[in-house]
N, C-alpha and C. Protein backbone atom coordinates (compact mmCIF):
# COMPACT_ATOMS: atom_id res chain seq x y z
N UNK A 1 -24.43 -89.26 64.81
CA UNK A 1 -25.44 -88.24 64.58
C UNK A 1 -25.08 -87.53 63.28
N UNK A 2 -26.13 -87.90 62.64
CA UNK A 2 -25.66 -86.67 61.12
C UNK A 2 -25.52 -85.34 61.45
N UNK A 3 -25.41 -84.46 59.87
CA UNK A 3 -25.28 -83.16 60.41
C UNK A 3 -26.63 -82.51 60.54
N UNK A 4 -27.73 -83.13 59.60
CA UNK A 4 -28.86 -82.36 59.85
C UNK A 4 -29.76 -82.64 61.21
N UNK A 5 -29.19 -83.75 61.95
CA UNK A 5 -29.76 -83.77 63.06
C UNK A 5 -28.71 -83.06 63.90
N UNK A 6 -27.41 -82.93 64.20
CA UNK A 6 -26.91 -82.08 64.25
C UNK A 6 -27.23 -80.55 64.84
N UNK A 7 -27.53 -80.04 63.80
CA UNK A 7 -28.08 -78.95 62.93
C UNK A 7 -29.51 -78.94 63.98
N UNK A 8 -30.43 -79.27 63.97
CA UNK A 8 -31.55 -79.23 64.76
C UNK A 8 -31.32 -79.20 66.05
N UNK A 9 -30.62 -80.39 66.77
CA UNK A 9 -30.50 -80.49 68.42
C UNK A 9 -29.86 -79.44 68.20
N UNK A 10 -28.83 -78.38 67.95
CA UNK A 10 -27.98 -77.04 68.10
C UNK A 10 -29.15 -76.35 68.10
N UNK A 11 -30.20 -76.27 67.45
CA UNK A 11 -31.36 -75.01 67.30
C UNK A 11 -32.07 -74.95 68.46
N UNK A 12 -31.83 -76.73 68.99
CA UNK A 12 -33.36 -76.64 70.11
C UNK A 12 -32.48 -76.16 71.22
N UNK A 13 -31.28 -76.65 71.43
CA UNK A 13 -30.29 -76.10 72.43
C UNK A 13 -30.19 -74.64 72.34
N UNK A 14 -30.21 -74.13 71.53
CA UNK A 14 -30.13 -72.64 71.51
C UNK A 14 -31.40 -72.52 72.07
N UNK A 15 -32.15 -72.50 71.79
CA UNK A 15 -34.06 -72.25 72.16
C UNK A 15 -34.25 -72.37 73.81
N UNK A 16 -33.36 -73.99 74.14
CA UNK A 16 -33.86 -73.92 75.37
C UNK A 16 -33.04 -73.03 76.35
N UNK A 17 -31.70 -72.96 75.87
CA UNK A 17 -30.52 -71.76 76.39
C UNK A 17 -31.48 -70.73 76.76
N UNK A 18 -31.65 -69.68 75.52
CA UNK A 18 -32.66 -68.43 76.14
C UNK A 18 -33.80 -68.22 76.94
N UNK A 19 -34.18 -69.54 76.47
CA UNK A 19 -35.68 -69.30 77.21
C UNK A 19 -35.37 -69.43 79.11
N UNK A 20 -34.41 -70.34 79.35
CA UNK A 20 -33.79 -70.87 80.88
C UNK A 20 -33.30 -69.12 81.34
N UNK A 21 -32.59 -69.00 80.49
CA UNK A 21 -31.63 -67.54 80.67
C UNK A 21 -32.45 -66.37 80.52
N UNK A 22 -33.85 -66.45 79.92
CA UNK A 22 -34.83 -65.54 79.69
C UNK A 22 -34.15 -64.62 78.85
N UNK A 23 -33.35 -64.38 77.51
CA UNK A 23 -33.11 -63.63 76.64
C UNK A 23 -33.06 -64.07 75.14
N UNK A 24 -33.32 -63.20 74.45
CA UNK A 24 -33.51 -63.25 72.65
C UNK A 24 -33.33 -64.67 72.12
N UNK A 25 -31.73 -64.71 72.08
CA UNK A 25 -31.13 -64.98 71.88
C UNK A 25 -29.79 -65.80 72.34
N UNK A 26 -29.67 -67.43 72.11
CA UNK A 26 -28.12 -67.96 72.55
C UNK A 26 -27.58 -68.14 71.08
N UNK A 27 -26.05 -67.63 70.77
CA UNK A 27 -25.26 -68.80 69.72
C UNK A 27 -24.85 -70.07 70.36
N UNK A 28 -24.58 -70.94 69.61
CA UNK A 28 -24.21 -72.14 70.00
C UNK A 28 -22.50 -71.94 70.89
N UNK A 29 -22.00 -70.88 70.30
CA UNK A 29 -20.26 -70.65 71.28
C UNK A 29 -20.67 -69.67 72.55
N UNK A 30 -21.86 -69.18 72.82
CA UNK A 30 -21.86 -68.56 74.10
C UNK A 30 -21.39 -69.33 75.13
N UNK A 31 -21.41 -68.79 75.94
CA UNK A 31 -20.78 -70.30 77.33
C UNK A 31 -22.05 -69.25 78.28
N UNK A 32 -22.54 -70.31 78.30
CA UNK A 32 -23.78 -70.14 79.41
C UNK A 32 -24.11 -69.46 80.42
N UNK A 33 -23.04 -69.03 81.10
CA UNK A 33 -22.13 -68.19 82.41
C UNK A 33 -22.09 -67.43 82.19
N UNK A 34 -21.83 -66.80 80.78
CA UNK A 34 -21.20 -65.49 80.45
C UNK A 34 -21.93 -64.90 79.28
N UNK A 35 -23.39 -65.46 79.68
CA UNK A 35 -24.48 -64.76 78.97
C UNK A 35 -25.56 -64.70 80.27
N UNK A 36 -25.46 -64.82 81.39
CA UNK A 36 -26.11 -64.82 82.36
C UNK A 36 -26.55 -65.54 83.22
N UNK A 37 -26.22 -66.85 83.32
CA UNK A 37 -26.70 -67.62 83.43
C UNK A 37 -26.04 -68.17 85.05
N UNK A 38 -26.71 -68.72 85.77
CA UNK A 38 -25.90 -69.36 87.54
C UNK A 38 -25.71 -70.69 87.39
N UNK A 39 -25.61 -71.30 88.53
CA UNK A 39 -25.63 -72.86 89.12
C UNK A 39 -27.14 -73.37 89.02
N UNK A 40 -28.01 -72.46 89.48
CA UNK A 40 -29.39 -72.71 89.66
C UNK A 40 -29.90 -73.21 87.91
N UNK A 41 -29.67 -72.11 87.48
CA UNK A 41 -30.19 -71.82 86.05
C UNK A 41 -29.74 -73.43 85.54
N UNK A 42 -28.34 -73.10 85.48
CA UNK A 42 -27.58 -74.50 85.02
C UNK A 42 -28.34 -75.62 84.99
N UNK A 43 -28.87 -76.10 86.72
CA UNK A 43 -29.34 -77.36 87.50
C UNK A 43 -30.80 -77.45 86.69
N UNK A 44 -31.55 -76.60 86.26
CA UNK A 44 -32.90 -76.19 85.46
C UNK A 44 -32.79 -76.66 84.09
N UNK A 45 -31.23 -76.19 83.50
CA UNK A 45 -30.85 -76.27 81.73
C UNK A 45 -30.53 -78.63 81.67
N UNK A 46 -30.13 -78.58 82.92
CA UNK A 46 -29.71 -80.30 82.76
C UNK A 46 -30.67 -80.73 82.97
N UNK A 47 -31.42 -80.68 84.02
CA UNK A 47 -32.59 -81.37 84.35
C UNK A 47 -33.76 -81.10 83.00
N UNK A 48 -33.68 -80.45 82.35
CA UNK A 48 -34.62 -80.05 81.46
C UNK A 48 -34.02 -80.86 79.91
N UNK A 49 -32.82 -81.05 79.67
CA UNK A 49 -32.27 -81.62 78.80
C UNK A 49 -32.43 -83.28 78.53
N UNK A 50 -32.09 -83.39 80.43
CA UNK A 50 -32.19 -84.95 80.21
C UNK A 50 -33.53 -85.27 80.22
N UNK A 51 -34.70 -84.81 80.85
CA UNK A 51 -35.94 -85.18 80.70
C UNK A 51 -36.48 -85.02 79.31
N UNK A 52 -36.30 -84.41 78.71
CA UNK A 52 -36.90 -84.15 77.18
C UNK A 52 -35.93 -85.00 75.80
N UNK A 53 -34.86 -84.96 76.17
CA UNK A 53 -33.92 -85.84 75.19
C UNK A 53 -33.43 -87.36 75.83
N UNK A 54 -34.10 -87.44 76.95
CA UNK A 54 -33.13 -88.87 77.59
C UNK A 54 -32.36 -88.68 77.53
N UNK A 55 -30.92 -88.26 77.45
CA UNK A 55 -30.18 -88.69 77.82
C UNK A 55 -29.76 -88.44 79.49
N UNK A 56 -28.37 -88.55 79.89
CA UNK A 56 -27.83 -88.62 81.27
C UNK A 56 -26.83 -87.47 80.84
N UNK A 57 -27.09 -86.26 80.93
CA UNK A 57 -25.94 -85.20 81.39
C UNK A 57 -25.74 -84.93 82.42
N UNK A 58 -24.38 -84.31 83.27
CA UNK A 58 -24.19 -84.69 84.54
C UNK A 58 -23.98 -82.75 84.41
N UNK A 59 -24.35 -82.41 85.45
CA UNK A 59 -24.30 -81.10 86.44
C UNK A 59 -22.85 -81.00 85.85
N UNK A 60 -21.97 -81.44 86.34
CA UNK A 60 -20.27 -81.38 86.33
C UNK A 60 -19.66 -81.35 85.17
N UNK A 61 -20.01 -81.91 83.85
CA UNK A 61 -20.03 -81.95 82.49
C UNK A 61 -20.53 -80.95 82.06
N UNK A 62 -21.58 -80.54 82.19
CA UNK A 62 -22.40 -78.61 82.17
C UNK A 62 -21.53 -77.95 82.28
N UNK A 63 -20.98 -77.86 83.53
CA UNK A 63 -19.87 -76.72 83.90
C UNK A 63 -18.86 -76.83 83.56
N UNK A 64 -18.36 -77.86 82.94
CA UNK A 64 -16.74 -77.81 82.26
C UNK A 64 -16.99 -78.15 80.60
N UNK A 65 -18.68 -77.84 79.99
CA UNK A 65 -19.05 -77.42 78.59
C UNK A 65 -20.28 -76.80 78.36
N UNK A 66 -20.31 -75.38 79.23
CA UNK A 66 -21.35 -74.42 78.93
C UNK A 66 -22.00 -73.99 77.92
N UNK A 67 -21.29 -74.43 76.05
CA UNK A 67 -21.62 -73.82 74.94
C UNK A 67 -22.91 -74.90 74.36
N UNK A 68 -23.66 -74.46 73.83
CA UNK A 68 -24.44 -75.37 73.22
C UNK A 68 -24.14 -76.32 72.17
N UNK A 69 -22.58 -75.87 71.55
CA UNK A 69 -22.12 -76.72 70.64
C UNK A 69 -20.94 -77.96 71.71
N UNK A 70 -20.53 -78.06 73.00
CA UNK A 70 -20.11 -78.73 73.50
C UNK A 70 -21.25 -79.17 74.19
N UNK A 71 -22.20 -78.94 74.80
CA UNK A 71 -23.33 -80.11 75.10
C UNK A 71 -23.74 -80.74 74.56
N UNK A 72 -24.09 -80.25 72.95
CA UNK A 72 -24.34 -81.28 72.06
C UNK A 72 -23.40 -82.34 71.51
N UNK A 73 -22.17 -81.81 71.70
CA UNK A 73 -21.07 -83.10 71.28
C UNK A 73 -21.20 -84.13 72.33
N UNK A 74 -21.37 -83.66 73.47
CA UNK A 74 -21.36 -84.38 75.03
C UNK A 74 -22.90 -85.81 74.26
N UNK A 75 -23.65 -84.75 74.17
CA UNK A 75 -24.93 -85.82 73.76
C UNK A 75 -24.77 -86.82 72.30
N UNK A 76 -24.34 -85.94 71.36
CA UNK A 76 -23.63 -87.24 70.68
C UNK A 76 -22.79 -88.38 70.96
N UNK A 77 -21.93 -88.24 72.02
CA UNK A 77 -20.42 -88.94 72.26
C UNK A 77 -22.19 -90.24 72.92
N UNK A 78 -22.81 -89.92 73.94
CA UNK A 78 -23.71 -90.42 74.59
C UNK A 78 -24.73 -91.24 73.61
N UNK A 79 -25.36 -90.41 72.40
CA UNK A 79 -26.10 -91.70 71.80
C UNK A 79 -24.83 -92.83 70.70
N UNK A 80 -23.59 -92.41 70.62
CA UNK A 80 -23.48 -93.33 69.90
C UNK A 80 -22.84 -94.60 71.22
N UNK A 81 -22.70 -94.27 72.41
CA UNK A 81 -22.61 -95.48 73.27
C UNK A 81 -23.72 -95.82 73.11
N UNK A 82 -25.17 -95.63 73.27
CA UNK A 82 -26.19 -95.95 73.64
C UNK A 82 -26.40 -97.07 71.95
N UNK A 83 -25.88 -96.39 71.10
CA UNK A 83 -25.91 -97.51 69.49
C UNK A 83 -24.84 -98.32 69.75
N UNK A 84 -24.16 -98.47 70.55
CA UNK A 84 -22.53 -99.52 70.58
C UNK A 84 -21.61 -99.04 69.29
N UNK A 85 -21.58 -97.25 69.01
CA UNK A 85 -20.92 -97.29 67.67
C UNK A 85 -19.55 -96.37 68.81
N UNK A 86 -19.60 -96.99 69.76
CA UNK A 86 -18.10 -96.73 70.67
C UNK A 86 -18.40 -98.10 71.92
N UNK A 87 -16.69 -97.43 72.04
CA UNK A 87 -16.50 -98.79 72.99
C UNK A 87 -15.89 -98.32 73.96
């Protein structure tokens, strides 16, 4: 993933952060939890991720990388299996 795509999935991740969490504003280092956010909310932020981006994020991966800049690494590590540019 370049940086300017990068750069975008971090914006939409922020976007969809607040809007789930219903406030202003997410940075990409908030941790999800500790801007307001539950289990419920969480189960809403994955299910909403993987339906709109395809990919497969797991509930359990959420909770041990709440920031929007570790979900998005999570989703990179994921499309470059999906390109075979890992093994």
């Amino acid at each position: 993933m370049d940086q300017l795509a990068r750069k975008s999935l971090e914006e939409s991740m922020c976007a969809l952060f607040a809007e789930c969490l219903d406030i202003d504003t997410v940075s990409v280092t908030d941790d999800f939890f500790d801007v307001g956010g539950h289990s419920l909310l969480a189960a809403e932020v994955v299910t909403r991720i993987n339906v709109e981006l395809e990919v497969d994020l797991r509930l359990r991966d959420f909770f041990r990388n709440p920031t929007v800049a570790e979900v998005c690494e999570l989703i990179a590590e994921q499309e470059g299996v999906v390109r075979g540019e890992r093994s």
